[in-house]
N, C-alpha and C. Protein backbone atom coordinates (compact mmCIF):
# COMPACT_ATOMS: atom_id res chain seq x y z
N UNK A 1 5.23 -6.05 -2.67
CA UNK A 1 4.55 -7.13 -2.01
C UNK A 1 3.21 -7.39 -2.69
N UNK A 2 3.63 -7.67 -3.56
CA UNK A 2 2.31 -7.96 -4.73
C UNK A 2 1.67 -8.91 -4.14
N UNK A 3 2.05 -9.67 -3.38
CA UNK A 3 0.59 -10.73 -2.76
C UNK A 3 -0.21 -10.76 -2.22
N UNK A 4 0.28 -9.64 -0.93
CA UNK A 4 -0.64 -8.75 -0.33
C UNK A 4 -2.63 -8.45 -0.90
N UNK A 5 -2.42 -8.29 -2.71
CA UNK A 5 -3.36 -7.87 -3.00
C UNK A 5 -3.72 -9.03 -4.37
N UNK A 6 -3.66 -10.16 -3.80
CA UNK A 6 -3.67 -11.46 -4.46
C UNK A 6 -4.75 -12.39 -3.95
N UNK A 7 -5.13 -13.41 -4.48
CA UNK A 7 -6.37 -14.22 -3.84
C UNK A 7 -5.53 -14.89 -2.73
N UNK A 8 -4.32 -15.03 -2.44
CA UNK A 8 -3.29 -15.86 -1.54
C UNK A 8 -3.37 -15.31 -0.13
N UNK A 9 -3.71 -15.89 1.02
CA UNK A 9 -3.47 -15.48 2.38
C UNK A 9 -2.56 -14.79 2.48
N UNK A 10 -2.38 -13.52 3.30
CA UNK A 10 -1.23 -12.24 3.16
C UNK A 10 -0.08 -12.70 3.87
N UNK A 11 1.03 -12.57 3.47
CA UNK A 11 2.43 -13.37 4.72
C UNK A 11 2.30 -12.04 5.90
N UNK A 12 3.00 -12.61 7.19
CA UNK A 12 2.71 -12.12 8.42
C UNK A 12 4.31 -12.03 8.25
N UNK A 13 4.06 -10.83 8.70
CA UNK A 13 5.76 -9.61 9.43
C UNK A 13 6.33 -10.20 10.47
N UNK A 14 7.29 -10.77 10.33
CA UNK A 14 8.08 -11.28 11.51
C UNK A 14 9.55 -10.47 11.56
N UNK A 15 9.20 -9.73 12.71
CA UNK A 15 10.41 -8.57 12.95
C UNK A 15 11.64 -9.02 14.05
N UNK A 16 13.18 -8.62 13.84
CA UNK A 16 13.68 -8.33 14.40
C UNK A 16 14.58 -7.36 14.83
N UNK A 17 15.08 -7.53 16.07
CA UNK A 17 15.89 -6.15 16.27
C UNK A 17 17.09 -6.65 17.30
N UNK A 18 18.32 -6.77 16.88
CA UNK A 18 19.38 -7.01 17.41
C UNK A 18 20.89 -7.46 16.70
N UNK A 19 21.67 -7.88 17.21
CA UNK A 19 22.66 -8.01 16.58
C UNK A 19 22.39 -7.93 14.87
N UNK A 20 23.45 -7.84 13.91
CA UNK A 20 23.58 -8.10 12.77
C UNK A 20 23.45 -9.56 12.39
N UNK A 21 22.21 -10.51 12.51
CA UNK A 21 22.27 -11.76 12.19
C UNK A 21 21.35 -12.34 11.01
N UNK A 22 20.59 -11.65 10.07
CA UNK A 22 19.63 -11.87 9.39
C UNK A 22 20.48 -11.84 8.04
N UNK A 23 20.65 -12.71 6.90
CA UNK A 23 21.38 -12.11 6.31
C UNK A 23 20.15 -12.18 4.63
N UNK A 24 20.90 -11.21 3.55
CA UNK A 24 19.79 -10.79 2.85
C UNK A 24 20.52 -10.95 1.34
N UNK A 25 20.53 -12.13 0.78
CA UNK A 25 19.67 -13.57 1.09
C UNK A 25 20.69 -14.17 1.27
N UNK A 26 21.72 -14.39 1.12
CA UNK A 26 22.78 -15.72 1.69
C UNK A 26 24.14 -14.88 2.57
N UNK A 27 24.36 -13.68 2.42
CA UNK A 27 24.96 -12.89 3.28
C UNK A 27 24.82 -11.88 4.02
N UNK A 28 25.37 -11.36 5.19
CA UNK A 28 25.22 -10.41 6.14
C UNK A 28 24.91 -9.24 5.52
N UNK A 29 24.24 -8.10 5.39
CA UNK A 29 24.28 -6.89 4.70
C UNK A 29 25.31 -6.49 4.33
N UNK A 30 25.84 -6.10 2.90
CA UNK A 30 27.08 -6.03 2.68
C UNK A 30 27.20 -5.05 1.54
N UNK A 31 28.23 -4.13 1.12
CA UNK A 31 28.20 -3.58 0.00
C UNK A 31 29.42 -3.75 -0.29
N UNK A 32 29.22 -3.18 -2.12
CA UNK A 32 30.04 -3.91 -3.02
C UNK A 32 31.33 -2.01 -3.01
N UNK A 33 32.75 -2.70 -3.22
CA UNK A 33 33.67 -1.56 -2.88
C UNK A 33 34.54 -1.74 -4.27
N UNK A 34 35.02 -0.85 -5.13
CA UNK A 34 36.52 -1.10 -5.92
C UNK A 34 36.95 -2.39 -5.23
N UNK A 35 37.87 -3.18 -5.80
CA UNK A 35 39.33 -3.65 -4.99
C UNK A 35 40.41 -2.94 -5.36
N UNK A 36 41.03 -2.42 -4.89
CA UNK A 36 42.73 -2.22 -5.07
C UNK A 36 43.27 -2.26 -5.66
N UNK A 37 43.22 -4.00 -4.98
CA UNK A 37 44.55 -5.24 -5.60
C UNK A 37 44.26 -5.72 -6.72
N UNK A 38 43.19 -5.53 -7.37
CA UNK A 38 42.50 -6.15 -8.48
C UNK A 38 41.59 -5.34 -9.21
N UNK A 39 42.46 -3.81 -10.17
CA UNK A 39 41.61 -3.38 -10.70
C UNK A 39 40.80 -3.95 -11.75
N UNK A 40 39.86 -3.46 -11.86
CA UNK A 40 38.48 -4.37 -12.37
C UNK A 40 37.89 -4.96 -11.56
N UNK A 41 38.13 -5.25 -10.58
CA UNK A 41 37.23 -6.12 -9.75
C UNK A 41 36.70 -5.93 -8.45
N UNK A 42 35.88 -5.98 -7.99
CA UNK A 42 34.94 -5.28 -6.77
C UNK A 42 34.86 -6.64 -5.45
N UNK A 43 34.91 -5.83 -3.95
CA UNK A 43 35.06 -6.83 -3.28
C UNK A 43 33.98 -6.30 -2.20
N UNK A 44 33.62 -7.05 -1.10
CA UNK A 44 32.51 -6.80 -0.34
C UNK A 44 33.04 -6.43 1.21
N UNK A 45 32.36 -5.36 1.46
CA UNK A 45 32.51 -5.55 2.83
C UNK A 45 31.61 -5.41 3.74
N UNK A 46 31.50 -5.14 4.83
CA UNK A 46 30.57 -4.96 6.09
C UNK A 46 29.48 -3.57 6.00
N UNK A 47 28.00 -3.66 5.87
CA UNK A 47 27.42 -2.38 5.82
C UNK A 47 27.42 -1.54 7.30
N UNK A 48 27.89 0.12 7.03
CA UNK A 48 27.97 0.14 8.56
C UNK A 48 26.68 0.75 8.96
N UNK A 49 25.67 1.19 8.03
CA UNK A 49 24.25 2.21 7.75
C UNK A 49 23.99 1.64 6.70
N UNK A 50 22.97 1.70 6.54
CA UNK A 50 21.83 0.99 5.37
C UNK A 50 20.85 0.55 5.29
N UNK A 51 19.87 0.39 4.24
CA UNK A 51 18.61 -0.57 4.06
C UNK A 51 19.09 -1.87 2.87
N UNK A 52 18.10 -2.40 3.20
CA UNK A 52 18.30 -3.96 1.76
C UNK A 52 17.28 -4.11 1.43
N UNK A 53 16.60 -4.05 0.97
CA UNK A 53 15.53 -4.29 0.37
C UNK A 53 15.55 -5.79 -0.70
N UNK A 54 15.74 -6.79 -0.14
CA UNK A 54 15.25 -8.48 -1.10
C UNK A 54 14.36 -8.90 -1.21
N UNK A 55 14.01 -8.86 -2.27
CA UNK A 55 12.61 -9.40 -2.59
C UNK A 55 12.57 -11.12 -2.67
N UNK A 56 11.49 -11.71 -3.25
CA UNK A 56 11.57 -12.91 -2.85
C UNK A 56 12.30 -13.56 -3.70
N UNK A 57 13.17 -14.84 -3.18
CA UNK A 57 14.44 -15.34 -3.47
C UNK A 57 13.69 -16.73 -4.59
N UNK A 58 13.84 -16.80 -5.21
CA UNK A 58 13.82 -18.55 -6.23
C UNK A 58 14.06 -18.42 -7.25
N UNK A 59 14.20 -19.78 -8.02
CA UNK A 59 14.84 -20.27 -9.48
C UNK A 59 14.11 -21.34 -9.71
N UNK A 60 14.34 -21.54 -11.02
CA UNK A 60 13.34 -22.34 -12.04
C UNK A 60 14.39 -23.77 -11.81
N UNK A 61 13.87 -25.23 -11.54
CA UNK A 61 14.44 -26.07 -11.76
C UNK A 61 13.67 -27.30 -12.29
N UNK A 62 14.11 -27.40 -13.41
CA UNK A 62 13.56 -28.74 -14.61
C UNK A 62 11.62 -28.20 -14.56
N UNK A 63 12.31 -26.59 -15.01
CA UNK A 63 10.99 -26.26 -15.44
C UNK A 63 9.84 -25.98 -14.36
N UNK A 64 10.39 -25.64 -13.22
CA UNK A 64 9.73 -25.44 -12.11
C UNK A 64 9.91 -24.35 -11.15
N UNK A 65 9.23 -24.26 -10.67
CA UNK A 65 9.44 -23.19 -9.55
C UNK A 65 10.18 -23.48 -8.24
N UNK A 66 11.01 -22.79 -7.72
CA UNK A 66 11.70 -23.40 -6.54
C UNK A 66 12.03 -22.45 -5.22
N UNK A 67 11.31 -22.46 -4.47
CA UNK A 67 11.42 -21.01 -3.05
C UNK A 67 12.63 -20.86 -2.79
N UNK A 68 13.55 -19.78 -2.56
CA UNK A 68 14.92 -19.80 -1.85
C UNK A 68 14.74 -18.98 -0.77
N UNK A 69 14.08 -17.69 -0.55
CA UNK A 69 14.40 -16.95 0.41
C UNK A 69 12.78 -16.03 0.91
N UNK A 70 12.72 -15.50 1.59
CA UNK A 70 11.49 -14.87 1.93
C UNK A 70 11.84 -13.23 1.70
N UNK A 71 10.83 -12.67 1.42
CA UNK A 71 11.00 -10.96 1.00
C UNK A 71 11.59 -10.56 2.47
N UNK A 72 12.12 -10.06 2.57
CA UNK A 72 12.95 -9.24 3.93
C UNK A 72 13.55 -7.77 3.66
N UNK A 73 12.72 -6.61 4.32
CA UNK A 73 13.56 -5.56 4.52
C UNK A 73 14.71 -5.41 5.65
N UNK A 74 15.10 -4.67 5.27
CA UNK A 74 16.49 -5.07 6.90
C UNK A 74 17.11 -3.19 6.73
N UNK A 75 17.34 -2.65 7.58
CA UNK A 75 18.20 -1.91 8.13
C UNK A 75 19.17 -1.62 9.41
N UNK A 76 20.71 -1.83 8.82
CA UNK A 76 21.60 -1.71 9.31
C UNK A 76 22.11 -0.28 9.86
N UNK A 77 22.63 -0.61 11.13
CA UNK A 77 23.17 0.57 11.66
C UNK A 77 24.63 0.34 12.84
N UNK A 78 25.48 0.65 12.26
CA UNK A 78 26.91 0.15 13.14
C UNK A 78 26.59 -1.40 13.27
N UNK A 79 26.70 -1.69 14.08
CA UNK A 79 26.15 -3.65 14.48
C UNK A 79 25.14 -3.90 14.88
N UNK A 80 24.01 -3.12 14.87
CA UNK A 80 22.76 -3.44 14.48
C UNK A 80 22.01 -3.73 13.86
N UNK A 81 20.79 -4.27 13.86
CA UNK A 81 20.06 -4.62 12.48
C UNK A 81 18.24 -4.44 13.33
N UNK A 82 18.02 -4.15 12.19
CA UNK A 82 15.79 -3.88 12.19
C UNK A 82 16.11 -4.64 11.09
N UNK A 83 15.07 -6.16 11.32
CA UNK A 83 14.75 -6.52 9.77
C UNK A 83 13.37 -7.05 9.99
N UNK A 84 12.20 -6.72 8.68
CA UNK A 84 11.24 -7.50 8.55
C UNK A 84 11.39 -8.34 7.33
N UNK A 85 11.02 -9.59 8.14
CA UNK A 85 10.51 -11.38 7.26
C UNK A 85 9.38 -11.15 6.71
N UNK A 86 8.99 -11.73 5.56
CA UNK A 86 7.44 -11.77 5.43
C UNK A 86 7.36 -13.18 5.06
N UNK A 87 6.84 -13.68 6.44
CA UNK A 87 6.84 -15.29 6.62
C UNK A 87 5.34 -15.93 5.76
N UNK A 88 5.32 -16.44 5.34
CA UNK A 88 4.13 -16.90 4.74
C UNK A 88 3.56 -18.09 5.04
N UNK A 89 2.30 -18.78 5.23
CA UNK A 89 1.54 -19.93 5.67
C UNK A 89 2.25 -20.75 4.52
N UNK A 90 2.92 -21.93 5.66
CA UNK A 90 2.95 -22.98 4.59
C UNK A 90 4.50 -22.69 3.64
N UNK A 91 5.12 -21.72 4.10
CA UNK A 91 6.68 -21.08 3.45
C UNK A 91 6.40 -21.59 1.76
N UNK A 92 7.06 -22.95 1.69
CA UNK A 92 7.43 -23.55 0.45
C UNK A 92 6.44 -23.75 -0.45
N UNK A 93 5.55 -23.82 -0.19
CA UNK A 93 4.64 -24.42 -1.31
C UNK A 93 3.35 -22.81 -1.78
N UNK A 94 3.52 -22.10 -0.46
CA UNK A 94 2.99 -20.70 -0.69
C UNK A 94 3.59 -19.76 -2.13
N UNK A 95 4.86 -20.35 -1.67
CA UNK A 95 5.87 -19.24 -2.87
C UNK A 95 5.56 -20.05 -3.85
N UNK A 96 5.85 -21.14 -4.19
CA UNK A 96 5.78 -21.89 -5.32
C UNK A 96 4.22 -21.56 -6.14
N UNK A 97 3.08 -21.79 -5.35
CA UNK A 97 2.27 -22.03 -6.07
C UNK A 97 1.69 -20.47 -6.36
N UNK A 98 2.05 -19.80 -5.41
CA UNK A 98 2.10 -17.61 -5.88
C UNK A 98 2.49 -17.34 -7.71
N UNK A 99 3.98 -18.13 -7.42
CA UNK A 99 4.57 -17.98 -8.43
C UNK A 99 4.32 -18.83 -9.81
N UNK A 100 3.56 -19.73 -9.85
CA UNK A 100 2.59 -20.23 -10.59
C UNK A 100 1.76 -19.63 -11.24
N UNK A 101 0.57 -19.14 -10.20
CA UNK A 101 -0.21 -18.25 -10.82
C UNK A 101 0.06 -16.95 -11.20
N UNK A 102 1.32 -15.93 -10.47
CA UNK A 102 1.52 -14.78 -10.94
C UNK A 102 2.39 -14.97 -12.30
N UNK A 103 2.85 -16.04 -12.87
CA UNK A 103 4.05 -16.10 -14.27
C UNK A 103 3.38 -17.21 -15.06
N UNK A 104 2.56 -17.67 -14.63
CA UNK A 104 1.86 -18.98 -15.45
C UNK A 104 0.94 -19.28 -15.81
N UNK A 105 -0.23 -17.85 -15.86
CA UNK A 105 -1.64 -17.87 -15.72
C UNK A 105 -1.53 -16.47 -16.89
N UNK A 106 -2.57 -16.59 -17.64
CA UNK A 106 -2.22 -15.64 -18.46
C UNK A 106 -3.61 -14.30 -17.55
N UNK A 107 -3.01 -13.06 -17.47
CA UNK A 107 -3.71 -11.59 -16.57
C UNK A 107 -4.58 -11.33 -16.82
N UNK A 108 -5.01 -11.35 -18.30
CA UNK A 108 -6.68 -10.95 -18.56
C UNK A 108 -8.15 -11.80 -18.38
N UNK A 109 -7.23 -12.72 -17.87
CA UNK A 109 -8.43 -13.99 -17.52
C UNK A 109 -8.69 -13.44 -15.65
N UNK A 110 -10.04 -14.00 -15.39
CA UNK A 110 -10.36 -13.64 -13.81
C UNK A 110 -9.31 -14.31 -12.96
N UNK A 111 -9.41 -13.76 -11.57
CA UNK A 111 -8.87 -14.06 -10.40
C UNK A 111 -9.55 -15.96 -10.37
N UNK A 112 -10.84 -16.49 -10.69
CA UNK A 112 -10.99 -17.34 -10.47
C UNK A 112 -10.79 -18.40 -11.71
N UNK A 113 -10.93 -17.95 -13.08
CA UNK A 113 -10.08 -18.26 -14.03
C UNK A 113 -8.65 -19.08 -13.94
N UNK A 114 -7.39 -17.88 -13.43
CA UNK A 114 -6.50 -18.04 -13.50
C UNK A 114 -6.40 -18.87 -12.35
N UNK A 115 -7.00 -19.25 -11.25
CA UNK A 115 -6.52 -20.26 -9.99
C UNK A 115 -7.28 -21.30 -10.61
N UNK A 116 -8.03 -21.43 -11.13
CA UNK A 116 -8.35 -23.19 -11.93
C UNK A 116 -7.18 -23.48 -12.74
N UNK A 117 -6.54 -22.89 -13.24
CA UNK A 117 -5.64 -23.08 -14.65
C UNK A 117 -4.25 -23.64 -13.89
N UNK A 118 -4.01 -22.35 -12.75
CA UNK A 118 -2.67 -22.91 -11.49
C UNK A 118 -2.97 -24.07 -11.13
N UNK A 119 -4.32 -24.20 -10.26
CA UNK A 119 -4.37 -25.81 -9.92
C UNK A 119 -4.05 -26.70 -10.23
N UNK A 120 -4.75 -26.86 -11.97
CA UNK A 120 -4.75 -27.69 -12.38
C UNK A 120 -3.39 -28.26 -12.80
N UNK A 121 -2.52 -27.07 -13.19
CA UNK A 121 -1.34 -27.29 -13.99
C UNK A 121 -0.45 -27.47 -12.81
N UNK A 122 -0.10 -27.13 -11.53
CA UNK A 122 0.16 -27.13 -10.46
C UNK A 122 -0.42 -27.59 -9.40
N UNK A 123 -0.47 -29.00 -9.32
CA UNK A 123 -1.65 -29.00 -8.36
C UNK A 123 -1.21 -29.28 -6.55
N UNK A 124 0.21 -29.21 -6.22
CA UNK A 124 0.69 -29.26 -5.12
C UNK A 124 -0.19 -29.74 -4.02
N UNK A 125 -0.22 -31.04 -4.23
CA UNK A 125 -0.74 -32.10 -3.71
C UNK A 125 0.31 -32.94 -3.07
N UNK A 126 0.59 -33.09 -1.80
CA UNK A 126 1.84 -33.79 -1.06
C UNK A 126 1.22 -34.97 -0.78
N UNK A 127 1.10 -36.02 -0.36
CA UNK A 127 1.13 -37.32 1.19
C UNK A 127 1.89 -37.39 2.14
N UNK A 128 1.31 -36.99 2.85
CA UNK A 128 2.45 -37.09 4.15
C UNK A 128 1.71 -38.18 5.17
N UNK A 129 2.88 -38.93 6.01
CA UNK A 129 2.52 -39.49 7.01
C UNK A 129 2.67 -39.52 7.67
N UNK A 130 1.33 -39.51 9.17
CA UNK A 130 0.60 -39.13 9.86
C UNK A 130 1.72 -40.80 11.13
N UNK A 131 1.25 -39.93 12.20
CA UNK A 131 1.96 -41.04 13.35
C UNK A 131 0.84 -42.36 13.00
N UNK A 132 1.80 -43.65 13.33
CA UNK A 132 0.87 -44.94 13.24
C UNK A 132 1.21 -45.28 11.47
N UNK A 133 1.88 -44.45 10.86
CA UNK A 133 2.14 -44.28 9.54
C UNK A 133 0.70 -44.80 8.56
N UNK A 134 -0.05 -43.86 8.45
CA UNK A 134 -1.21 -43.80 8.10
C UNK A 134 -0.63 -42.43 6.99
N UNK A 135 -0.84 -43.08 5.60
CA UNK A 135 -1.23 -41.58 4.57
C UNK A 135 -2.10 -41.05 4.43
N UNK A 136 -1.81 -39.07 4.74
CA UNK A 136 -2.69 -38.13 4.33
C UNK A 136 -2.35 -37.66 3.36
N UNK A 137 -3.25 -37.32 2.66
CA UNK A 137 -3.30 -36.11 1.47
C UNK A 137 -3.20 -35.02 1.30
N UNK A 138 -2.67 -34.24 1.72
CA UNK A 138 -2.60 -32.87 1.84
C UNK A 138 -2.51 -32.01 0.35
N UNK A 139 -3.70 -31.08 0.06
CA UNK A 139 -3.44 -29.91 -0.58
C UNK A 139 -3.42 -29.02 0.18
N UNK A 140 -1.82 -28.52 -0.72
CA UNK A 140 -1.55 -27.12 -0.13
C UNK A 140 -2.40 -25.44 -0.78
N UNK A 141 -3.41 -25.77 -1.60
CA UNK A 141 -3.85 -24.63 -2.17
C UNK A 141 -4.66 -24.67 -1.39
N UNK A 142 -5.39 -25.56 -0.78
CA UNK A 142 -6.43 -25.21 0.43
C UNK A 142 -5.93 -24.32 1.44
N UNK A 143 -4.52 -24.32 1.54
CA UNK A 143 -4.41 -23.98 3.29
C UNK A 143 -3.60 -22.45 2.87
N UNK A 144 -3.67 -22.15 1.78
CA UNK A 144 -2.99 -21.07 1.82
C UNK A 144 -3.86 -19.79 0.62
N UNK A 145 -4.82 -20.08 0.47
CA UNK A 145 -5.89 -19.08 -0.52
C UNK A 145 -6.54 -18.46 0.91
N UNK A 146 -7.16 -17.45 0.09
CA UNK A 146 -8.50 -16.96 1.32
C UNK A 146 -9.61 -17.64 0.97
N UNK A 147 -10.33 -17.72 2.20
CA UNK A 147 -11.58 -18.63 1.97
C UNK A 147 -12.57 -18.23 0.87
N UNK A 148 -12.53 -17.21 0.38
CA UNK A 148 -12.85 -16.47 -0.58
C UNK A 148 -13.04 -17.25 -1.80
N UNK A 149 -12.01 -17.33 -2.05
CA UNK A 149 -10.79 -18.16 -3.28
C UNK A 149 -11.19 -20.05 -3.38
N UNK A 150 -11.75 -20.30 -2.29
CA UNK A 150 -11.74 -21.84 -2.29
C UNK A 150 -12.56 -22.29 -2.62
C-alpha cells in the first residue's frame, strides 16, 4: 500500500464480513486445480480457506492510465468471507492520477518536483454540470493530495 506513504490522501478501509460476495477482482475467491478431462489444462474452483491478496486493478489505454479494481484483502472460510476495500477519495481519478506520478515522474526528483511534472502532464481537470446546468470545473488533484501537497 505504497500510497499510504505518498503526498496522496490515504484510502479508508472499508470492511466486510459475511456471505462470500466480494469478488477479487472479477471473481469469487477461487483457486486454480489440474483438470482431468484436459490434461494440460487447469480449471477453477470454489476457495474453501484462504487469503487473496489483489492489489490494485488497471491497464494502460491509448497510452493512459485506466482504474479497474481497488486493493482488497479478503479471507475465506467455508462460505464466509472478511474482506478489506481500500476505498479511496474520488475512486477513479485518485488511482489514475497515483499512477501517474508513481510510473511517470522520474524518483530522484522531490515529492514537489514530481507532482508539478504529474499535473502538468496529467492534469485531470473534468466539467461537470451543476443543477440549472451551469458548468463547473473541477480539479481532481485538489481533492485528493494532502493539504500539504497543494
Amino acid at each position: 500500500m505504497k500510497s499510504f506513504n505518498s503526498p496522496f490522501k490515504p484510502p479508508t478501509p472499508k470492511f466486510y464480513i459475511g456471505k462470500i460476495t466480494l469478488g477479487t477482482p472479477y471473481f469469487l475467491p477461487r483457486r486454480w486445480v489440474t483438470n482431468k478431462e484436459k490434461p494440460g489444462y487447469k480449471k477453477t474452483i470454489p476457495k474453501v480457506i484462504g487469503f487473496d491478496f489483489v492489489p490494485l486493478g488497471w491497464k494502460t489505454k491509448w497510452d493512459e492510465y485506466r482504474f479497474e479494481w481497488s486493493p482488497i484483502w479478503s479471507f475465506v472460510f467455508f462460505k464466509w468471507q472478511i474482506a478489506v476495500t481500500f476505498v479511496a477519495p474520488e475512486t477513479d481519478h485518485y488511482w489514475e492520477c497515483w499512477l501517474n506520478y508513481t510510473y511517470e515522474t522520474d524518483k530522484k526528483l522531490s515529492v514537489r518536483e514530481r507532482l508539478d511534472i504529474a499535473r502538468k502532464e496529467f492534469p485531470c481537470e473534468w466539467t461537470t454540470h451543476t443543477t440549472g446546468q451551469k458548468k463547473k470545473k473541477v480539479c481532481y488533484w485538489d481533492l485528493i493530495l494532502k493539504n500539504k501537497w497543494l
